[in-house]
N, C-alpha and C. Protein backbone atom coordinates (compact mmCIF):
# COMPACT_ATOMS: atom_id res chain seq x y z
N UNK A 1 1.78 -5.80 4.76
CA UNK A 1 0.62 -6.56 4.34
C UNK A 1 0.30 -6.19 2.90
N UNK A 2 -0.06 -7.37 2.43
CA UNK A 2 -0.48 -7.22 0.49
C UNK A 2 -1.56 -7.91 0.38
N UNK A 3 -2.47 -6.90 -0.09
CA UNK A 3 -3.60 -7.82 -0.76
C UNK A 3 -3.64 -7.56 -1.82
N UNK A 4 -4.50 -8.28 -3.08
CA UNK A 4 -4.34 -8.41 -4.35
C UNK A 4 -5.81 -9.32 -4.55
N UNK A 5 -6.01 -8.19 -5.70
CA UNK A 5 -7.35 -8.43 -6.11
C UNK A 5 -6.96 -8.42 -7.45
N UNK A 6 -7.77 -9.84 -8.21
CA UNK A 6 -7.54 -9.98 -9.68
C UNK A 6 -8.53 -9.92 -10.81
N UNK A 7 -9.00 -9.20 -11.83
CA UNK A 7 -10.02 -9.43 -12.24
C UNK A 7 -9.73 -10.19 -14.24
N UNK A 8 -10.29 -10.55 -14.37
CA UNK A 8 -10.26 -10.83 -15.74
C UNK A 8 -11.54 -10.60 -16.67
N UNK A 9 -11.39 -9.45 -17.40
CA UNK A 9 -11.88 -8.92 -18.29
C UNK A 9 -11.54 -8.34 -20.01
N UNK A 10 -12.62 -9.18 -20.93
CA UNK A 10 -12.08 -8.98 -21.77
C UNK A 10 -10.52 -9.25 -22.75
N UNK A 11 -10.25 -10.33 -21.95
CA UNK A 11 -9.15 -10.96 -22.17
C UNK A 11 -7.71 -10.17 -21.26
N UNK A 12 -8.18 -9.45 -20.76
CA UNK A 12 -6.82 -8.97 -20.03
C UNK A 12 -6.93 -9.29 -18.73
N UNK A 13 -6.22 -9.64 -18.02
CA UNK A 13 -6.22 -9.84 -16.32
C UNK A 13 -5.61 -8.79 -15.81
N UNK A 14 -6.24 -8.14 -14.99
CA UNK A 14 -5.94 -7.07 -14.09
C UNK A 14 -5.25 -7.29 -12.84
N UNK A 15 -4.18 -7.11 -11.62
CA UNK A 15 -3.72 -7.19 -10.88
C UNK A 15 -3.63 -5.97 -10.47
N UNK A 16 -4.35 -5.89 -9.47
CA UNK A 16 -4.65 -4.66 -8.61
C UNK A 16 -3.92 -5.03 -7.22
N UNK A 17 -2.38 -5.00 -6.55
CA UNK A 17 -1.97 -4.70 -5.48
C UNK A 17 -2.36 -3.84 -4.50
N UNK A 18 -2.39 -4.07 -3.40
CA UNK A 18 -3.05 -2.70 -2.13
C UNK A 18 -1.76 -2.77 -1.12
N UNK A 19 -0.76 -2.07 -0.47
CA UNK A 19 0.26 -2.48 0.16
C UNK A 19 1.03 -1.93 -0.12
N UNK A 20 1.96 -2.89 0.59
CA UNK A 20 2.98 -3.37 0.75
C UNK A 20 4.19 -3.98 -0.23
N UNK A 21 4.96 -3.77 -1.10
CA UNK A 21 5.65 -4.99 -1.67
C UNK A 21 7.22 -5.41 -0.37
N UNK A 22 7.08 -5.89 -0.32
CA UNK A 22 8.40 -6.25 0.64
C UNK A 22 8.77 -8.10 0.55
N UNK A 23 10.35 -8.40 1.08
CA UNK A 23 10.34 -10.28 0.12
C UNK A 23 9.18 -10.78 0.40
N UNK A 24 8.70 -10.77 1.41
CA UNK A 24 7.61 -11.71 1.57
C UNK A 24 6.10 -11.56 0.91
N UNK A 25 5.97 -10.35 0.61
CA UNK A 25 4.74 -10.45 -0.04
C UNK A 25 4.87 -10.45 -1.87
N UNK A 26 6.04 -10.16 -2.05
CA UNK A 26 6.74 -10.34 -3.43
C UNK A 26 6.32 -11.74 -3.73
N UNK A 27 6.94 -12.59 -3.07
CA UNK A 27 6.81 -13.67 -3.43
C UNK A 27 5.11 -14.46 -3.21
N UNK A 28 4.27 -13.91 -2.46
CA UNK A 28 2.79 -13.71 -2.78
C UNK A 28 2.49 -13.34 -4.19
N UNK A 29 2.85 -12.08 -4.56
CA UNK A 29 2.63 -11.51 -5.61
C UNK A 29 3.34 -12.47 -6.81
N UNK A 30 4.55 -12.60 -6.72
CA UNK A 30 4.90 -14.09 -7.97
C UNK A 30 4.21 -14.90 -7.98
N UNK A 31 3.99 -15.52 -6.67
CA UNK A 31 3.09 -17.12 -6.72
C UNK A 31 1.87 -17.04 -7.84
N UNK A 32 1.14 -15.99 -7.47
CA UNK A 32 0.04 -15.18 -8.11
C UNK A 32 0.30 -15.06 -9.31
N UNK A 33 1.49 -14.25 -9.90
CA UNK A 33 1.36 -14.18 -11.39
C UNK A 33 1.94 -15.37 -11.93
N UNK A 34 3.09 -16.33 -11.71
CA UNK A 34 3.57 -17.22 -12.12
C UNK A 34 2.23 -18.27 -12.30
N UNK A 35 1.18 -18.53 -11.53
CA UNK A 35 0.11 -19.47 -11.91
C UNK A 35 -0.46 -18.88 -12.81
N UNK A 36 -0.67 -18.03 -13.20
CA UNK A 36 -1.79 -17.06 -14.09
C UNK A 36 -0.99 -17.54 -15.58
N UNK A 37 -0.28 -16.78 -15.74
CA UNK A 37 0.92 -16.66 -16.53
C UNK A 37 1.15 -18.34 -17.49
N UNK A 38 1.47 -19.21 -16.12
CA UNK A 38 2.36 -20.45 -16.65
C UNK A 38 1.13 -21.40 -16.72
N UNK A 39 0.35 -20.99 -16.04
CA UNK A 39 -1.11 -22.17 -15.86
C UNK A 39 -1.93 -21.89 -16.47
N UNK A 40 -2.13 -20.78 -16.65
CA UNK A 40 -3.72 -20.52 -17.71
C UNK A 40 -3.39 -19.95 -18.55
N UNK A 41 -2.04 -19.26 -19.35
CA UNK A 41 -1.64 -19.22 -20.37
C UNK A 41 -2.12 -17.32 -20.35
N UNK A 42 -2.17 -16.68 -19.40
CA UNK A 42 -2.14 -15.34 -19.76
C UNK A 42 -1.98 -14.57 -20.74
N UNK A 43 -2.42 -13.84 -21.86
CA UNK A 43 -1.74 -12.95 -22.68
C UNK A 43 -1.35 -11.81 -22.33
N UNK A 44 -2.40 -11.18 -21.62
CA UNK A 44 -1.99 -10.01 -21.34
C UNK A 44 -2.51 -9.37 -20.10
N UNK A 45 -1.36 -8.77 -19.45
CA UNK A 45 -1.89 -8.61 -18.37
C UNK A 45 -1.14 -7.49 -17.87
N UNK A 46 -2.18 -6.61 -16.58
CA UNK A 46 -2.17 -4.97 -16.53
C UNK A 46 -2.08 -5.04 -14.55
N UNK A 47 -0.67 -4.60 -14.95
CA UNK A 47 -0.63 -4.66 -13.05
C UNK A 47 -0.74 -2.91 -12.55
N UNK A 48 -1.37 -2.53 -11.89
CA UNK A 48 -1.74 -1.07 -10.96
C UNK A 48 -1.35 -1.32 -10.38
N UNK A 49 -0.28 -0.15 -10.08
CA UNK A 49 0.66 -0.08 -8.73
C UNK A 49 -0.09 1.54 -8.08
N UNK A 50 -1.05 1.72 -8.25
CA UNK A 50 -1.16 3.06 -8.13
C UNK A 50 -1.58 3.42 -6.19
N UNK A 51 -1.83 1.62 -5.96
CA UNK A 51 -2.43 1.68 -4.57
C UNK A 51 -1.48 0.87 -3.72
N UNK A 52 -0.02 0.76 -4.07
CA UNK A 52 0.91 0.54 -3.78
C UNK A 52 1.86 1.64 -2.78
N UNK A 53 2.22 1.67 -1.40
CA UNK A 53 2.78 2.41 -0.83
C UNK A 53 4.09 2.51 -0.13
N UNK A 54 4.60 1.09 -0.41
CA UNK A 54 6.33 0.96 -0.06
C UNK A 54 6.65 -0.72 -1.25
N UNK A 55 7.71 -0.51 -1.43
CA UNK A 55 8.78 -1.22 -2.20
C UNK A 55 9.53 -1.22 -1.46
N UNK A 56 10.38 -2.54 -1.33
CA UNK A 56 11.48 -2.48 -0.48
C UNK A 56 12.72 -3.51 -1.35
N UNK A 57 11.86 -4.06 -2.35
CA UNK A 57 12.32 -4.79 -3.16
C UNK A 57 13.06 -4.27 -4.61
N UNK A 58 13.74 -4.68 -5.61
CA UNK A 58 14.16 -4.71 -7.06
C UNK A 58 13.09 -4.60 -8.11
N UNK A 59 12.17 -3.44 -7.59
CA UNK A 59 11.25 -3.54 -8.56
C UNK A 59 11.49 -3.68 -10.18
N UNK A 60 12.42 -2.86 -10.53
CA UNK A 60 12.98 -3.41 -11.92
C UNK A 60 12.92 -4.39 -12.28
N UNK A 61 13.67 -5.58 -11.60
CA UNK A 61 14.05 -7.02 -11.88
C UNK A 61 13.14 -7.65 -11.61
N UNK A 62 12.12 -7.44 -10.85
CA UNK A 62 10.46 -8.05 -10.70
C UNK A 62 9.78 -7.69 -12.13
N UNK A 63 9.33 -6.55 -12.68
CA UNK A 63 9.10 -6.35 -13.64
C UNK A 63 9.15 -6.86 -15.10
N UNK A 64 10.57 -6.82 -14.89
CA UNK A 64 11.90 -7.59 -16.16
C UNK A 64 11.41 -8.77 -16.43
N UNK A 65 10.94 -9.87 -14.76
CA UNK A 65 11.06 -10.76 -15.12
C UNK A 65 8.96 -10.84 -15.85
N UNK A 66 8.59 -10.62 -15.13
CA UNK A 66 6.80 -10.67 -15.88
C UNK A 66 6.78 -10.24 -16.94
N UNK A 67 7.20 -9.65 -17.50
CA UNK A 67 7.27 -9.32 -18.70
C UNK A 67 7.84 -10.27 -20.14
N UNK A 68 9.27 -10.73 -19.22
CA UNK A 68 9.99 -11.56 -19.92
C UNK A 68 8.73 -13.04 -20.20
N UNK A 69 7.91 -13.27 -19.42
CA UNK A 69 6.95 -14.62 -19.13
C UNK A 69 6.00 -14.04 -19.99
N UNK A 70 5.56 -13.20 -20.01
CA UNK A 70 4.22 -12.58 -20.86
C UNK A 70 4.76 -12.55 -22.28
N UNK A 71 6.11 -12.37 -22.79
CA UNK A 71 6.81 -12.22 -23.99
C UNK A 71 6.44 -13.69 -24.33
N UNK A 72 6.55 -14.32 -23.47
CA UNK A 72 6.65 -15.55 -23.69
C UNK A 72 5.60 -16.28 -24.64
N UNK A 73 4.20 -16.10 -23.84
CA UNK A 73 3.04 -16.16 -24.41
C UNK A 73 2.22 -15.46 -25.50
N UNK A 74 3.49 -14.60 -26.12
CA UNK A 74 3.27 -14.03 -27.53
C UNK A 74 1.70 -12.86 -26.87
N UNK A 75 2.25 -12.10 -25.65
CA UNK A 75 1.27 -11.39 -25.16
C UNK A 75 2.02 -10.08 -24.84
N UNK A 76 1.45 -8.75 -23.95
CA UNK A 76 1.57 -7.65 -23.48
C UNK A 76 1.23 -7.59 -21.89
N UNK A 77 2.77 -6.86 -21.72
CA UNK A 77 2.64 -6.21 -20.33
C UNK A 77 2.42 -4.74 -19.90
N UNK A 78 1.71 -4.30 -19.21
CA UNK A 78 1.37 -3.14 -19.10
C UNK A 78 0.97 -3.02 -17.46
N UNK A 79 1.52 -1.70 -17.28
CA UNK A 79 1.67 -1.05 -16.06
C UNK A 79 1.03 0.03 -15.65
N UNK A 80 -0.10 0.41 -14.90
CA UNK A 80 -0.50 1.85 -14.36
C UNK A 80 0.41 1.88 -13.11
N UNK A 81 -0.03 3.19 -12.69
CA UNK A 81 1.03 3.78 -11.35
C UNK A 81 2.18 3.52 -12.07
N UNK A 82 2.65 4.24 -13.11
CA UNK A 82 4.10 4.02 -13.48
C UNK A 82 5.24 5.08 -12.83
N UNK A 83 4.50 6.55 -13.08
CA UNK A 83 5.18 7.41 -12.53
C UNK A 83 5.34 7.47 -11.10
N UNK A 84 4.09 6.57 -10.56
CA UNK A 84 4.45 6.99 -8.85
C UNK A 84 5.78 6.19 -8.16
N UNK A 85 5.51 5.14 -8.90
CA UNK A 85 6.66 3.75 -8.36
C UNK A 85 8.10 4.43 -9.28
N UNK A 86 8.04 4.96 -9.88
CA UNK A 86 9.56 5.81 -10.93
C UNK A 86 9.97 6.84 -9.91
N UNK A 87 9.05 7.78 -9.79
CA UNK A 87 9.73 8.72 -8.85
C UNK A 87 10.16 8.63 -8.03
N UNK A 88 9.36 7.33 -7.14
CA UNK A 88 10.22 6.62 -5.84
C UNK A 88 11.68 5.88 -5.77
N UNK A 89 11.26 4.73 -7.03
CA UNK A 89 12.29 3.99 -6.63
C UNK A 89 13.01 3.96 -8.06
N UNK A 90 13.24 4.79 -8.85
CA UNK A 90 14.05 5.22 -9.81
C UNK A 90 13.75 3.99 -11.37
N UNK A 91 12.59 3.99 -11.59
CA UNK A 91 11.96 2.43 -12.19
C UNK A 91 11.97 2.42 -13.47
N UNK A 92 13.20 1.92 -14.26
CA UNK A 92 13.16 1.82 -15.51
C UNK A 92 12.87 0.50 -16.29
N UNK A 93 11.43 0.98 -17.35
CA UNK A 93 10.99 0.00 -18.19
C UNK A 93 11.82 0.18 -19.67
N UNK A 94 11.62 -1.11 -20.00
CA UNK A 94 11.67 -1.26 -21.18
C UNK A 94 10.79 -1.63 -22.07
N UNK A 95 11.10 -1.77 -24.00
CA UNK A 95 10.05 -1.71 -24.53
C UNK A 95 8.98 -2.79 -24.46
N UNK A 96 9.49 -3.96 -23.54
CA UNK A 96 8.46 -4.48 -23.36
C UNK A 96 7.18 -4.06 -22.48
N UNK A 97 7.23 -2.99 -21.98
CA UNK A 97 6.50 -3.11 -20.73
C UNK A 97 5.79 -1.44 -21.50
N UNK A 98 4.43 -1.58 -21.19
CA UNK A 98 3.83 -0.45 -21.77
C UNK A 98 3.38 0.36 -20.37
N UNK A 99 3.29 1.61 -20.10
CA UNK A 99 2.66 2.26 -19.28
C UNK A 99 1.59 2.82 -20.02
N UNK A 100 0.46 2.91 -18.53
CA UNK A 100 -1.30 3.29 -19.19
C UNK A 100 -1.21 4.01 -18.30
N UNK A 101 -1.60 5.17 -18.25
CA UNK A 101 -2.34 6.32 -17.66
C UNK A 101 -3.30 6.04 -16.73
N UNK A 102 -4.34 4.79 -17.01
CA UNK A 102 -4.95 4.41 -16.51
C UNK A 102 -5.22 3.05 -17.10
N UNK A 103 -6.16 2.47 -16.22
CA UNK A 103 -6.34 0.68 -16.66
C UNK A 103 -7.41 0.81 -17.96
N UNK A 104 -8.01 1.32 -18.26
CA UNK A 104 -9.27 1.23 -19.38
C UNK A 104 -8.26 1.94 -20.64
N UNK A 105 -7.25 2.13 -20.61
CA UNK A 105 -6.18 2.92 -21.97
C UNK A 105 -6.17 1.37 -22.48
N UNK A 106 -5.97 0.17 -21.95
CA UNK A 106 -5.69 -1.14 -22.03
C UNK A 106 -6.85 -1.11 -23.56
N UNK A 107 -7.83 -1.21 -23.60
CA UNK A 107 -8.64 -1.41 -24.58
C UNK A 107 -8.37 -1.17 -25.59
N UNK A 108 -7.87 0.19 -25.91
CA UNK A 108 -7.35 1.05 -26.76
C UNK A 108 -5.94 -0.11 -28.05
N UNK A 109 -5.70 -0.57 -26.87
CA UNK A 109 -4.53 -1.53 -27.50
C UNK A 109 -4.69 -2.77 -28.00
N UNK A 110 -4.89 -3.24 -27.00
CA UNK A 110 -5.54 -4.81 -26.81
C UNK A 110 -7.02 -4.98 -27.87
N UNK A 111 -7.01 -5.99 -28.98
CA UNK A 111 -8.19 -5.93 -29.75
C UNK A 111 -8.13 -7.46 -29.79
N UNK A 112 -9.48 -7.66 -28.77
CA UNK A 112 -9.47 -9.07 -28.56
C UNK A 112 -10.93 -9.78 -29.34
């Protein structure tokens, strides 16, 4: 089970996962960012995995691809819970993808 709570503040949209990622709620979780993203034109946006408790999926290549969509929109991707989801499932970012310590580091960057 995945729930997902979204907030938008300050120009960044937050995606807060609780769960589960497994195919089926993955593709919950795309449906979700692909409208955000492709429909309302997202810039930047900060997904917490920190309340995240199984992957069963390519988290890499999930990643890869939100990022690649956010590049798109001449915006930033950024990740909390970086280290917990790395140590698990061996999770390598690239320079597109920023890790925050926490979600409010976002400010620090982002000057909207």
């Amino acid at each position: 089970m995945l729930k997902i709570d979204t907030i938008y503040k300050k120009g960044v949209l937050f995606i807060r996962p609780y769960g589960v990622i497994n195919k089926v709620t993955r593709l919950e979780l795309d449906k979700v960012l692909e409208s955000v993203i492709n429909k309302v034109g997202i810039k930047y946006l900060l997904i917490n995995f920190d309340n995240i408790y199984y992957i069963n999926t390519d988290i890499t290549k999930m990643l890869d691809n939100w990022s690649k969509k956010i590049n798109e929109n001449n915006g930033r991707f950024f990740i909390c819970g970086y280290e917990k989801i790395n140590n698990k499932y061996l999770v390598n970012i690239n320079d597109s993808i920023c890790g925050m310590n926490d979600e409010f580091s976002v400010f620090n960057i982002v000057n909207i």
